[in-house]
C-alpha atoms as a PDB file:
ATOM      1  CA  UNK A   1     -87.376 -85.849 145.843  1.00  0.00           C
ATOM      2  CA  UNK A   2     -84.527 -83.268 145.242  1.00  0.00           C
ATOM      3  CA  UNK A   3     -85.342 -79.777 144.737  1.00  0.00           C
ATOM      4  CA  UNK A   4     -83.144 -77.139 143.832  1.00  0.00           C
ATOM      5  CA  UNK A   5     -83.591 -73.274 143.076  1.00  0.00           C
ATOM      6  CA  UNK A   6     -82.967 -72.520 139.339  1.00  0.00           C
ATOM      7  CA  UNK A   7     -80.646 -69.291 137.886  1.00  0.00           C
ATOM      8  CA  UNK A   8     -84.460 -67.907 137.389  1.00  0.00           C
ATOM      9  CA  UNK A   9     -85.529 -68.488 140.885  1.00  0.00           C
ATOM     10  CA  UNK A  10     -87.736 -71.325 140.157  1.00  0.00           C
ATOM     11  CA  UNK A  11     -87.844 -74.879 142.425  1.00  0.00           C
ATOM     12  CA  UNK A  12     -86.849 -77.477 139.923  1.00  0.00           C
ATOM     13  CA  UNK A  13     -86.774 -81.104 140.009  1.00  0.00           C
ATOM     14  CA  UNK A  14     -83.270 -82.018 140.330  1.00  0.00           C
ATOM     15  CA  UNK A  15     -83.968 -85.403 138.163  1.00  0.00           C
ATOM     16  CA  UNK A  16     -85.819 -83.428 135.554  1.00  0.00           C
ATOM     17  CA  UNK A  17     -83.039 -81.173 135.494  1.00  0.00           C
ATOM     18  CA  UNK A  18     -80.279 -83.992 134.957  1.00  0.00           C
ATOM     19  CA  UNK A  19     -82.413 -85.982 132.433  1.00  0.00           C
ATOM     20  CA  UNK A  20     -82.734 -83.107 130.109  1.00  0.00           C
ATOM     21  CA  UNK A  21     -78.704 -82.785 130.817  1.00  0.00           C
ATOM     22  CA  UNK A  22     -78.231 -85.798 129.380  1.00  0.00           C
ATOM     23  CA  UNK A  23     -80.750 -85.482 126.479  1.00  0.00           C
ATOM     24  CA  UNK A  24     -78.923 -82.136 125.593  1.00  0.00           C
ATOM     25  CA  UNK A  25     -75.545 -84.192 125.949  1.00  0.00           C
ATOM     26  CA  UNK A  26     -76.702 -86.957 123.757  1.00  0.00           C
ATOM     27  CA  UNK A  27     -78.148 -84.583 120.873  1.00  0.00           C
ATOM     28  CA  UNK A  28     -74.617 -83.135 121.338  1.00  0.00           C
ATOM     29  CA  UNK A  29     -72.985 -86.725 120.802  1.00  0.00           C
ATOM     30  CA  UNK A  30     -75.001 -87.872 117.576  1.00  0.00           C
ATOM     31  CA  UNK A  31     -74.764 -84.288 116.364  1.00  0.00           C
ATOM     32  CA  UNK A  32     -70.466 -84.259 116.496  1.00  0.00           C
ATOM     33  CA  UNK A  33     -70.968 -88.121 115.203  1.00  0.00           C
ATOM     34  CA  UNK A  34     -72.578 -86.985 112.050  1.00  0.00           C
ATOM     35  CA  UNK A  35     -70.296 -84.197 111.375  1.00  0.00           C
ATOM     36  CA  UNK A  36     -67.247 -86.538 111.778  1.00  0.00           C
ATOM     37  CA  UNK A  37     -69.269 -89.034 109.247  1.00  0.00           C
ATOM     38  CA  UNK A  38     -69.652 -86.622 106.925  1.00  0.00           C
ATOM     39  CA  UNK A  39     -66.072 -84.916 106.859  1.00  0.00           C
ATOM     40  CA  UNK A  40     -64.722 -88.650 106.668  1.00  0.00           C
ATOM     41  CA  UNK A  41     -67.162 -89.740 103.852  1.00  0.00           C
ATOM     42  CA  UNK A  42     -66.814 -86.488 101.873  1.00  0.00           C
ATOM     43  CA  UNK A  43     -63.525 -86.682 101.557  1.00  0.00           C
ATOM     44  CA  UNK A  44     -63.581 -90.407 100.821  1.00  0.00           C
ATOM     45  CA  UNK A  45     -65.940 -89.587  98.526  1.00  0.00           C
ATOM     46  CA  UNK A  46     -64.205 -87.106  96.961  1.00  0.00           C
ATOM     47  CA  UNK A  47     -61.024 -89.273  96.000  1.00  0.00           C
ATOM     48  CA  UNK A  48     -63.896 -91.504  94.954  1.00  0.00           C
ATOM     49  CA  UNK A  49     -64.852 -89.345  92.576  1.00  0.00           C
ATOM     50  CA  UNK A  50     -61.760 -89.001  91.338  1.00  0.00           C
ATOM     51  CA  UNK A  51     -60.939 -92.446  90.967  1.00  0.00           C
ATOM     52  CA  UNK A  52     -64.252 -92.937  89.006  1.00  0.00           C
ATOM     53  CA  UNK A  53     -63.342 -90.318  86.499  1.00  0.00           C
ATOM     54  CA  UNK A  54     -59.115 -91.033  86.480  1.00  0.00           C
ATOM     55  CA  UNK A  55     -60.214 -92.741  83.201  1.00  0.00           C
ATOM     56  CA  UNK A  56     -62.223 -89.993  81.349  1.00  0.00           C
ATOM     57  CA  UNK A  57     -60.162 -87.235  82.752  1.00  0.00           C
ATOM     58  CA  UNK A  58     -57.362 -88.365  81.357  1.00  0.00           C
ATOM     59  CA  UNK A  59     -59.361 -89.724  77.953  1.00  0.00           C
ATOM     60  CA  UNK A  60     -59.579 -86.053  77.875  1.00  0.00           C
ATOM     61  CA  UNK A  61     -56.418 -84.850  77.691  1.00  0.00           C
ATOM     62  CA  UNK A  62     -55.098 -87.692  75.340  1.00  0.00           C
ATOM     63  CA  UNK A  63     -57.990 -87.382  72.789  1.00  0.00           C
ATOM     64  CA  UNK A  64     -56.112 -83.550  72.320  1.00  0.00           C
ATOM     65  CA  UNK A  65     -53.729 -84.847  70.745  1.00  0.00           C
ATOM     66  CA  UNK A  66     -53.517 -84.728  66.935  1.00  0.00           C
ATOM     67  CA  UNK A  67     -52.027 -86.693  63.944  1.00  0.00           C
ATOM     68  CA  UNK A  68     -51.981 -84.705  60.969  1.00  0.00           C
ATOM     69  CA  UNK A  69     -51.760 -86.399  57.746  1.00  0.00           C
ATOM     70  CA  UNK A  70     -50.312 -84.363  55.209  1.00  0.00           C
ATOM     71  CA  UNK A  71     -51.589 -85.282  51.469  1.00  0.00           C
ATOM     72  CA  UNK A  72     -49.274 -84.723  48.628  1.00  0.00           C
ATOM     73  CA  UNK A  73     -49.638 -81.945  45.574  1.00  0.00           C
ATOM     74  CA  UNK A  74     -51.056 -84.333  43.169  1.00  0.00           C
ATOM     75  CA  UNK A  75     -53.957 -85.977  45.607  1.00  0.00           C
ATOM     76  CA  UNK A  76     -57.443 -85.457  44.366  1.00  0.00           C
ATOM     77  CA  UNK A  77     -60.579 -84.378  46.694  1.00  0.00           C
ATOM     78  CA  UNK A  78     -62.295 -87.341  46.052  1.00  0.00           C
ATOM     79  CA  UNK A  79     -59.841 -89.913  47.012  1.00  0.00           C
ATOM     80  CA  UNK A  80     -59.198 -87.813  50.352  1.00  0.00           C
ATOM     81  CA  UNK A  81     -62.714 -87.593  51.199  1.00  0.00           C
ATOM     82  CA  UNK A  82     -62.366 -91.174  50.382  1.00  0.00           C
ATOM     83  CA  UNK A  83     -59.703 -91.893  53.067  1.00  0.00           C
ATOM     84  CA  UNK A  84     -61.233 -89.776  55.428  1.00  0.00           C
ATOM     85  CA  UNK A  85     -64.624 -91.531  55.534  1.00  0.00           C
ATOM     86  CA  UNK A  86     -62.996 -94.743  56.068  1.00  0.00           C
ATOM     87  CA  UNK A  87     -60.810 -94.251  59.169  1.00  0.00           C
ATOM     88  CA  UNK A  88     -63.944 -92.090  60.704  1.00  0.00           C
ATOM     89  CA  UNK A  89     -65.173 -95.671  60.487  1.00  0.00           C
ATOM     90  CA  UNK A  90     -62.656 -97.088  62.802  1.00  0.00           C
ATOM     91  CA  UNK A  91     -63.455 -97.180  66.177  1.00  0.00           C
ATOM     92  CA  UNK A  92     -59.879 -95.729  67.042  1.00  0.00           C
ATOM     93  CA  UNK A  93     -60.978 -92.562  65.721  1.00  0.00           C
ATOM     94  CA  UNK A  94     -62.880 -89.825  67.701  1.00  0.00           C
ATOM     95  CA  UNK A  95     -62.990 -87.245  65.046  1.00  0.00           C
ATOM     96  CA  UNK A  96     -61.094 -85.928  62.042  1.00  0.00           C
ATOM     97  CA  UNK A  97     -61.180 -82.016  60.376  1.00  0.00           C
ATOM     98  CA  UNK A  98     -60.012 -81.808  56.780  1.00  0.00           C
ATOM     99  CA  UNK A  99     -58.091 -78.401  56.092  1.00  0.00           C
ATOM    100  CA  UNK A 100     -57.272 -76.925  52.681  1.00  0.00           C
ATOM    101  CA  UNK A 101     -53.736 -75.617  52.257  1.00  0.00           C
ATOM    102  CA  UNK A 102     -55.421 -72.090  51.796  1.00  0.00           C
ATOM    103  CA  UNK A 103     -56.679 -72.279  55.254  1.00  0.00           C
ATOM    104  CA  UNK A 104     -53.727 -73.563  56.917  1.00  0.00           C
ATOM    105  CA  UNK A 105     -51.981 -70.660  55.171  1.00  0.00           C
ATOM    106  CA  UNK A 106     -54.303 -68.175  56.780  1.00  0.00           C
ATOM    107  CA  UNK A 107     -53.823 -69.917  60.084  1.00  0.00           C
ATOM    108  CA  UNK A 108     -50.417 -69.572  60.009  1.00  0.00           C
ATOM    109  CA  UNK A 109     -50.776 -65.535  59.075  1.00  0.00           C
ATOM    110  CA  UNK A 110     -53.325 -65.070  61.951  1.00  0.00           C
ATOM    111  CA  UNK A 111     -50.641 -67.063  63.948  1.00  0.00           C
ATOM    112  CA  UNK A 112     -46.855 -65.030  63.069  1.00  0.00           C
ATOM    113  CA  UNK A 113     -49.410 -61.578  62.407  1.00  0.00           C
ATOM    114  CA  UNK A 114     -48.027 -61.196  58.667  1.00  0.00           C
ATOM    115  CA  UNK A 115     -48.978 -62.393  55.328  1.00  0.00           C
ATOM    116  CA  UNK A 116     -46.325 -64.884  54.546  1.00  0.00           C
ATOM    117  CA  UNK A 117     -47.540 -65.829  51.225  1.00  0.00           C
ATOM    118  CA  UNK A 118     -46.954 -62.482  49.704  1.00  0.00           C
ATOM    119  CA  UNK A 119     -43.271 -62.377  50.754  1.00  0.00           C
ATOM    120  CA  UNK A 120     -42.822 -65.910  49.359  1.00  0.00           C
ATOM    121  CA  UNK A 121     -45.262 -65.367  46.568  1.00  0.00           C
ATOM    122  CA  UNK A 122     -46.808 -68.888  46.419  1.00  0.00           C
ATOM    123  CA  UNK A 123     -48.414 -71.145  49.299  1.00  0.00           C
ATOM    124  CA  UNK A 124     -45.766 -74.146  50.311  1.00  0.00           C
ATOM    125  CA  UNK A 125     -48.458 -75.702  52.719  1.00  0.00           C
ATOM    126  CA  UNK A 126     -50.228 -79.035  51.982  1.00  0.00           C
ATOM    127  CA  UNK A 127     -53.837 -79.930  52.232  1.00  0.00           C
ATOM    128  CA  UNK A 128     -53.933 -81.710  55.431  1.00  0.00           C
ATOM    129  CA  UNK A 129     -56.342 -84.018  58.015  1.00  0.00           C
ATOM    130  CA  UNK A 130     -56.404 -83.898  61.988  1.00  0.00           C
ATOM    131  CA  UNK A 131     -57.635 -86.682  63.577  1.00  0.00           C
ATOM    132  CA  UNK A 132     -58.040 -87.501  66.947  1.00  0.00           C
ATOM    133  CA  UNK A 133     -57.906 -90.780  68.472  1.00  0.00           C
ATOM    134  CA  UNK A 134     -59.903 -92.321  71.061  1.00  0.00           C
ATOM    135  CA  UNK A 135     -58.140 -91.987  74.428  1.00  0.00           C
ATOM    136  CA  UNK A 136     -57.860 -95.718  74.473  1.00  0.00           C
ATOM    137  CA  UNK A 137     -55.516 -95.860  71.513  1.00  0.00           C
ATOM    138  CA  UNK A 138     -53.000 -92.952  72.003  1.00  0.00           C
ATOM    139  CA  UNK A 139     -49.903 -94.554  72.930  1.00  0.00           C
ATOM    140  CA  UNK A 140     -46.858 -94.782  71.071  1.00  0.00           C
ATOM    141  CA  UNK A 141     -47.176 -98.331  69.813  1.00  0.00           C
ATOM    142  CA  UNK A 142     -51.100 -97.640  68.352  1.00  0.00           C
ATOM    143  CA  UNK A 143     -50.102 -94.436  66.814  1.00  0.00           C
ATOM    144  CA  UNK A 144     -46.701 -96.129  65.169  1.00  0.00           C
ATOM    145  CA  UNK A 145     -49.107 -98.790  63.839  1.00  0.00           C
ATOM    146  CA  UNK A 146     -51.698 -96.485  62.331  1.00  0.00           C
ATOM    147  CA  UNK A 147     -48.977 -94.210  60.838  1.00  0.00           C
ATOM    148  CA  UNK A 148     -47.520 -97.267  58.761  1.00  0.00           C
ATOM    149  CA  UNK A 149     -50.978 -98.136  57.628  1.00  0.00           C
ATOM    150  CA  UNK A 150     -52.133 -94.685  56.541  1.00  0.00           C
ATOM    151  CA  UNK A 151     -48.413 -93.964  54.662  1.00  0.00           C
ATOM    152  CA  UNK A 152     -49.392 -96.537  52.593  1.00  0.00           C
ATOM    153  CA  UNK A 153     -51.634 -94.530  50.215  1.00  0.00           C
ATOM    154  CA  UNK A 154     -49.947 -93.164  47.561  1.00  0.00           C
ATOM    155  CA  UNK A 155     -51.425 -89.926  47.498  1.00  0.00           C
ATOM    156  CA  UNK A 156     -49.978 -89.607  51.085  1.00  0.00           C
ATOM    157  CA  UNK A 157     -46.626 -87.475  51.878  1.00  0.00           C
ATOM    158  CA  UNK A 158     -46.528 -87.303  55.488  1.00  0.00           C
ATOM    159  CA  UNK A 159     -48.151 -88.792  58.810  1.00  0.00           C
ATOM    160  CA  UNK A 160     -46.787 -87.048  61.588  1.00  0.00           C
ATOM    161  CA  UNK A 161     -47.179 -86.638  65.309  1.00  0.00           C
ATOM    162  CA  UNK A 162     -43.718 -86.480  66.244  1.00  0.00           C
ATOM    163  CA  UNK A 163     -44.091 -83.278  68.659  1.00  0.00           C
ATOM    164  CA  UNK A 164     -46.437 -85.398  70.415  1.00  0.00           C
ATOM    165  CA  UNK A 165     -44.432 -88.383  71.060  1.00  0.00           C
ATOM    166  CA  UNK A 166     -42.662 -87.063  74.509  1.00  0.00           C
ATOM    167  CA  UNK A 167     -45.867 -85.970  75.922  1.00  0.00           C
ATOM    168  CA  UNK A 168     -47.690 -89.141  75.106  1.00  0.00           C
ATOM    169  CA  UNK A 169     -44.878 -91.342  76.471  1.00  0.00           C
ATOM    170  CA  UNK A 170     -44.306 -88.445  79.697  1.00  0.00           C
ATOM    171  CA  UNK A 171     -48.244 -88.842  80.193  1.00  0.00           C
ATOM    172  CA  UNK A 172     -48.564 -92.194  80.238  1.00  0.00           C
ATOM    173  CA  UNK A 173     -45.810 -93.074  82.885  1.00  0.00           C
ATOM    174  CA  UNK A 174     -47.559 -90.447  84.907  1.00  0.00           C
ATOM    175  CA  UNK A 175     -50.542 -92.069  84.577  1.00  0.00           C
ATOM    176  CA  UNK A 176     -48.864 -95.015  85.886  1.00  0.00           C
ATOM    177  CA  UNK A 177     -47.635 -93.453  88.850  1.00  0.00           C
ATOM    178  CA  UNK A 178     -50.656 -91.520  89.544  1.00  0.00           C
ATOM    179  CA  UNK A 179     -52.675 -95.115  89.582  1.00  0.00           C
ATOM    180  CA  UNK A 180     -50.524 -96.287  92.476  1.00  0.00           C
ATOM    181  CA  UNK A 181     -50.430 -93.933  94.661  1.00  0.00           C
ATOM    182  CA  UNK A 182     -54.269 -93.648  94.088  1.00  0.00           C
ATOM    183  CA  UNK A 183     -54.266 -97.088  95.515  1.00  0.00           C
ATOM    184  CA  UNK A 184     -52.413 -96.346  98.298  1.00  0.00           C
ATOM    185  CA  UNK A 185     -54.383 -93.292  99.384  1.00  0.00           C
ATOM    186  CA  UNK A 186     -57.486 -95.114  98.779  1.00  0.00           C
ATOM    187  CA  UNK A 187     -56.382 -97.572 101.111  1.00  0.00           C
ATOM    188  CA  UNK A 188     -55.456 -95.028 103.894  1.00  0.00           C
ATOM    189  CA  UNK A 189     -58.453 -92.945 103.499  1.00  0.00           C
ATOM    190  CA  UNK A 190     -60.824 -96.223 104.049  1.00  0.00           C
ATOM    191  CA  UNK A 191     -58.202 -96.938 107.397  1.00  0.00           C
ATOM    192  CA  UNK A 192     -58.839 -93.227 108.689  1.00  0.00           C
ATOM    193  CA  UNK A 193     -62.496 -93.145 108.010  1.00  0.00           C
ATOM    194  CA  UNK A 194     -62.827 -96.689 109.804  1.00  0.00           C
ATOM    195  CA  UNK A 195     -60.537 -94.748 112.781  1.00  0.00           C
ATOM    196  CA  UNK A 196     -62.320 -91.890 113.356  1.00  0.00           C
ATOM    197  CA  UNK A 197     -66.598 -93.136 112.732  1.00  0.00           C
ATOM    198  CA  UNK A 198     -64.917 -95.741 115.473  1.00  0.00           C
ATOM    199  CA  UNK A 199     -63.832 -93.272 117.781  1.00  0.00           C
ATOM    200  CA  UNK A 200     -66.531 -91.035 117.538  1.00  0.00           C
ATOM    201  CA  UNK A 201     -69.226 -93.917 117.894  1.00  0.00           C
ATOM    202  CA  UNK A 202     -67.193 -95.835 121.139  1.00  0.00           C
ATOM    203  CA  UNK A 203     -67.092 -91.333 122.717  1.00  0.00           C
ATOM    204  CA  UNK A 204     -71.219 -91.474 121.899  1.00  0.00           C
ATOM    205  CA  UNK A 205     -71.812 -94.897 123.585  1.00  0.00           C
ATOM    206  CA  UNK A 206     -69.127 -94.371 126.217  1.00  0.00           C
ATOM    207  CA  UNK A 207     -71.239 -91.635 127.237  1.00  0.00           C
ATOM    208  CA  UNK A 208     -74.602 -93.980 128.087  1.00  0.00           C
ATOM    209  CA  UNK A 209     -72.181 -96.659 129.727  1.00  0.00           C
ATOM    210  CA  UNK A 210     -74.522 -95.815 133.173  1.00  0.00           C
ATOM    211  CA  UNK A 211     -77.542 -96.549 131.408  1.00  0.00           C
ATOM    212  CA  UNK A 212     -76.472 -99.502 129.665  1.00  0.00           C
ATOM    213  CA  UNK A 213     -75.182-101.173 132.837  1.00  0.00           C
ATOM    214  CA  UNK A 214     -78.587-100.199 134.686  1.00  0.00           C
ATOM    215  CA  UNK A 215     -80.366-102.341 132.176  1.00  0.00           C
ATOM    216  CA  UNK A 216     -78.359-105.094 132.250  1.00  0.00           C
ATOM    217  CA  UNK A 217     -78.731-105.146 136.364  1.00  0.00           C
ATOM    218  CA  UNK A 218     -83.012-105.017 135.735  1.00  0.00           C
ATOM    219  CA  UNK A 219     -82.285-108.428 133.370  1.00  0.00           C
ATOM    220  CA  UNK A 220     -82.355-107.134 129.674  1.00  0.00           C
ATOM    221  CA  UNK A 221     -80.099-109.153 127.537  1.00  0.00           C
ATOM    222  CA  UNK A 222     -77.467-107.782 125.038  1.00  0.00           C
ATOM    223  CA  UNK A 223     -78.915-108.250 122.201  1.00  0.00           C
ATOM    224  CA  UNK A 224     -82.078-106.527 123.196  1.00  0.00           C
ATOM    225  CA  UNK A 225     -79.563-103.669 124.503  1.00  0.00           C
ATOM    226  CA  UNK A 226     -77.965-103.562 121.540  1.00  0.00           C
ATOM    227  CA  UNK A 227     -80.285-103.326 119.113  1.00  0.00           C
ATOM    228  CA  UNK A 228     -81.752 -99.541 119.833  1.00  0.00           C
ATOM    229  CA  UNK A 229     -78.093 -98.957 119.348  1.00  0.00           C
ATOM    230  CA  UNK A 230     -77.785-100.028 115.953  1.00  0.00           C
ATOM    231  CA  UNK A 231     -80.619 -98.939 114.640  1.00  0.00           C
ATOM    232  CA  UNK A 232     -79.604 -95.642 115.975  1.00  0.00           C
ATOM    233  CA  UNK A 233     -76.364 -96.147 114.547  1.00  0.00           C
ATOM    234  CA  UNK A 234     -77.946 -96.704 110.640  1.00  0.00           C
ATOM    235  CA  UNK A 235     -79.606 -93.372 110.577  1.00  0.00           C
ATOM    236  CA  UNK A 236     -76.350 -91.778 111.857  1.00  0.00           C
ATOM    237  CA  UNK A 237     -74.537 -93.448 109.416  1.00  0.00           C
ATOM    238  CA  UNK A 238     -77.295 -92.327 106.809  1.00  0.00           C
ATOM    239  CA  UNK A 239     -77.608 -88.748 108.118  1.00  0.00           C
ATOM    240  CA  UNK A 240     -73.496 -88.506 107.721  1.00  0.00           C
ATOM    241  CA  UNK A 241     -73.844 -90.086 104.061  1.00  0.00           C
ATOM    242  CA  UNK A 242     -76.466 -87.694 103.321  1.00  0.00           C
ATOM    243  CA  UNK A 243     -74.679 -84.886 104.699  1.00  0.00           C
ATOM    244  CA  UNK A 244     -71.405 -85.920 102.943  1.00  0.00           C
ATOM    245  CA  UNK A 245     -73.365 -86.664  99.450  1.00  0.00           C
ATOM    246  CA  UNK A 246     -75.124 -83.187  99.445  1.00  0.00           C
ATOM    247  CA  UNK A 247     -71.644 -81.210  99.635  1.00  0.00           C
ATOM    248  CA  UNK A 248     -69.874 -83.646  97.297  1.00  0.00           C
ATOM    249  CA  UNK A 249     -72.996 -82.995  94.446  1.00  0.00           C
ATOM    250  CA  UNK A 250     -72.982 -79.412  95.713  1.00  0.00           C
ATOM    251  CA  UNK A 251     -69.383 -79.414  94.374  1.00  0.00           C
ATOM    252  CA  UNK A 252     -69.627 -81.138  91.304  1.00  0.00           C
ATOM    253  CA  UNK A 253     -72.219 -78.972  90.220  1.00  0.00           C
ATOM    254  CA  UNK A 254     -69.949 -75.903  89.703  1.00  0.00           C
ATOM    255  CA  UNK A 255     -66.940 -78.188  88.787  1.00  0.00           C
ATOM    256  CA  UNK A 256     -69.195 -79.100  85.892  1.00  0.00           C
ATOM    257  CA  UNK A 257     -70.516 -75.678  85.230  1.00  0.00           C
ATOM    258  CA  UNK A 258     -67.123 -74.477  84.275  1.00  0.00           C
ATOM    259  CA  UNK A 259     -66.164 -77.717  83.093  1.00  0.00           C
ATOM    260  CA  UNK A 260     -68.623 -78.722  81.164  1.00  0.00           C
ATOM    261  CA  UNK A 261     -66.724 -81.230  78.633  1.00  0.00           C
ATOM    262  CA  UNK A 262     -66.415 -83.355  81.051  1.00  0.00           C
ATOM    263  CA  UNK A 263     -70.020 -84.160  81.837  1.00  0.00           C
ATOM    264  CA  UNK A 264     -69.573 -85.632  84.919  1.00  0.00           C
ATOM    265  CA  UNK A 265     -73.342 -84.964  86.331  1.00  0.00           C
ATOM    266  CA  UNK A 266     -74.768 -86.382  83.093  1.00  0.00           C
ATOM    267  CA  UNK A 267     -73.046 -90.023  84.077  1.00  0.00           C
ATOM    268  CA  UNK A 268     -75.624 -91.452  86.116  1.00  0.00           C
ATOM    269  CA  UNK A 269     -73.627 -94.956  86.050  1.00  0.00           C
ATOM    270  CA  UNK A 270     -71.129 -93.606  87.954  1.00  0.00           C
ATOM    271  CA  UNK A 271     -72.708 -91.216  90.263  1.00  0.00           C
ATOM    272  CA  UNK A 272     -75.005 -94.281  91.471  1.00  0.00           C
ATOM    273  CA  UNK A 273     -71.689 -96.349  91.985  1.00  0.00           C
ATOM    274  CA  UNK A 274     -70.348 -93.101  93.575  1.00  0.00           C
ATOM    275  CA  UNK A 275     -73.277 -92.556  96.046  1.00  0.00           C
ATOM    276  CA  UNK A 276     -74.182 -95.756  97.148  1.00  0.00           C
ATOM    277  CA  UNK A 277     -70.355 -96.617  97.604  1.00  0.00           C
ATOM    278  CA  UNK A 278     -70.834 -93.235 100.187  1.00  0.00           C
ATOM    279  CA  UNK A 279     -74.058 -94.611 101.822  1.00  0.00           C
ATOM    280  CA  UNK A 280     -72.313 -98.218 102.217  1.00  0.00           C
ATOM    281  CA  UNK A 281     -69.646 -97.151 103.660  1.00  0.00           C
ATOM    282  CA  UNK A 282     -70.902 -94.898 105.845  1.00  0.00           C
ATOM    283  CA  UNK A 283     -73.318 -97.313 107.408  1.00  0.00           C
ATOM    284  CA  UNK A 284     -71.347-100.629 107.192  1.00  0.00           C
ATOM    285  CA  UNK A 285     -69.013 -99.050 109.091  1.00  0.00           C
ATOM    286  CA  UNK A 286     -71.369 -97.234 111.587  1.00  0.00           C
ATOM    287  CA  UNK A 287     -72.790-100.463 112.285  1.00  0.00           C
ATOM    288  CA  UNK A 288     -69.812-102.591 112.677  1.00  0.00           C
ATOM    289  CA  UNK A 289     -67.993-100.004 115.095  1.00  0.00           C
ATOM    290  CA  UNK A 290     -71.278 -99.841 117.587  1.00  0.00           C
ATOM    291  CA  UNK A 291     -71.441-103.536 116.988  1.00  0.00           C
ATOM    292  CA  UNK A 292     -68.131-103.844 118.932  1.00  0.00           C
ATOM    293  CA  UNK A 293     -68.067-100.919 121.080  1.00  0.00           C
ATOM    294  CA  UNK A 294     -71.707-102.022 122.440  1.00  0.00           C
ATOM    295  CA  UNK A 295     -70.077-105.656 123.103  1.00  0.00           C
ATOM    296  CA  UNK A 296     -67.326-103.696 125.243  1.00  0.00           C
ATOM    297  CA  UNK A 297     -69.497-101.692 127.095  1.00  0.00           C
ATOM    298  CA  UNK A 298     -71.074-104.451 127.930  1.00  0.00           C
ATOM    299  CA  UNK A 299     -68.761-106.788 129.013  1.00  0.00           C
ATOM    300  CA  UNK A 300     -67.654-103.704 131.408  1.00  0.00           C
ATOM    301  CA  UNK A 301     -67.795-104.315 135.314  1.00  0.00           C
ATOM    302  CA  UNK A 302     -68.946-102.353 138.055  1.00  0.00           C
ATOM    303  CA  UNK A 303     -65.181-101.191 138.891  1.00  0.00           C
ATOM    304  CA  UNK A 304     -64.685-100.225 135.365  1.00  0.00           C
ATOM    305  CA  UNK A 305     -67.271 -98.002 134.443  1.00  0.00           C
ATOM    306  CA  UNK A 306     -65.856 -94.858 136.124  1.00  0.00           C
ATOM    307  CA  UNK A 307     -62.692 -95.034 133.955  1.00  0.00           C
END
């Protein structure tokens, strides 16, 4: 038996003192694994997230935009109570706001700061309807369509959403745009986080290389080597997930406290999609890279295991 005198003074067991070594080097391992799950999946998550929501986000922004229909001198209440009852039916609408020329005019005096009806000395505004579309039907050719239909009514001068029309067409090429190179970072972010969970699980098993090697000389067989391994490996990849889905809700709980028209923590569809696509990933891939870095270290020879 080796004995050696500790920094205290104390005889120690020199195999005691190397086993808990390599217990404190091992807790060391599957600690820096789980971080580098965690940073990988967050941030995978994250774009997930984003991805998710690309849709409602920009729903959003689109359903801002107004067409105002503009009703002429002559139109009577009813018939534009009328009018606006029916397209609240459609299911292109999202929501409509009837203002009287008298409160358009006092809109527009809040807006310049003066009273512009007493230098003119009559109102020339018109009795008017916003409505806003569902995000799925504000594009140029929808809007065209539904102008046409609405101009039809004769007690209807104008349909306009002309200062809209470059914004509209500038935000839906950027939506374009922003959906391919979505796609491509998507597709880099699921190469990285494949790269480094692989790295970091081959470092933790390259570490036990000695031990796996012993067992194989005593007669175990791979697969009952392996399979501690991969067990191990599922609650790393679960710890990391966990890790990674705590900071990611963490976040979207103050995104949605000062954002809260978005209600993104009230869409439990897409947080389940969101979370278990974290969880999957992170322990698919956990699994599959000590799958193959287990079959390396075991195919390893005796010359080989000091490199």
């Amino acid at each position: 038996m080796f004995i050696f005198f500790n920094f205290t003074g104390k005889i120690t067991d020199l195999n005691d003192f190397f086993d808990k070594y390599q217990k404190r080097r091992l807790i060391t391992a599957n600690i820096s694994v789980v971080i580098s799950i965690a940073i990988v999946l967050f941030l995978l998550g994250s774009l997930g997230f984003f991805i998710l929501n690309s849709k409602k986000i920009t729903n959003h922004f689109k359903e801002k935009i107004t067409i105002t229909v503009f009703f002429k001198e002559h139109a009577k209440l009813s018939a534009i109570k009328q009018f606006e009852k029916k397209i609240k039916l459609s299911p292109q609408v999202k929501k409509t706001r009837f203002v009287t020329k008298k409160e358009a005019a006092a809109q527009l005096s809040k807006d310049i700061g003066e009273d512009f009806i007493k230098f003119l000395d009559f109102n020339p505004l018109q009795d008017n309807l916003e409505v806003n579309l569902n995000g799925a039907y504000v594009n140029a050719k929808k809007m065209d369509s539904l102008k046409q239909a609405w101009q039809k009514n004769n007690f209807v001068s104008e349909v306009n959403y002309e200062y809209y029309k470059p914004l509209i067409k500038g935000l839906n090429q950027n939506i374009q745009k922003l959906s391919f190179w979505i796609m491509l970072i998507t597709g880099f972010f699921l190469f990285l986080v494949f790269l480094l969970i692989n790295s970091a699980i081959r470092l933790s098993l390259y570490n036990q290389r000695f031990s796996i090697k012993t067992m194989q000389l005593v007669g175990a067989t791979k697969s009952f080597i392996r399979k501690p391994f991969l067990i191990k490996a599922f609650w790393l990849g679960f710890a990391g997930a966990s890790l990674a889905s705590f900071f990611l809700l963490s976040i979207l709980y103050y995104i949605d406290r000062y954002f809260p028209e978005f209600q993104f923590l009230t869409d439990y569809k897409l947080l389940v999609i969101l979370f278990s696509g974290i969880f999957a990933t992170g322990i698919i891939i956990t699994l599959i890279s000590t799958y193959f870095a287990s079959l390396r270290l075991l195919n390893l020879n005796s010359d080989q295991m000091h490199f």
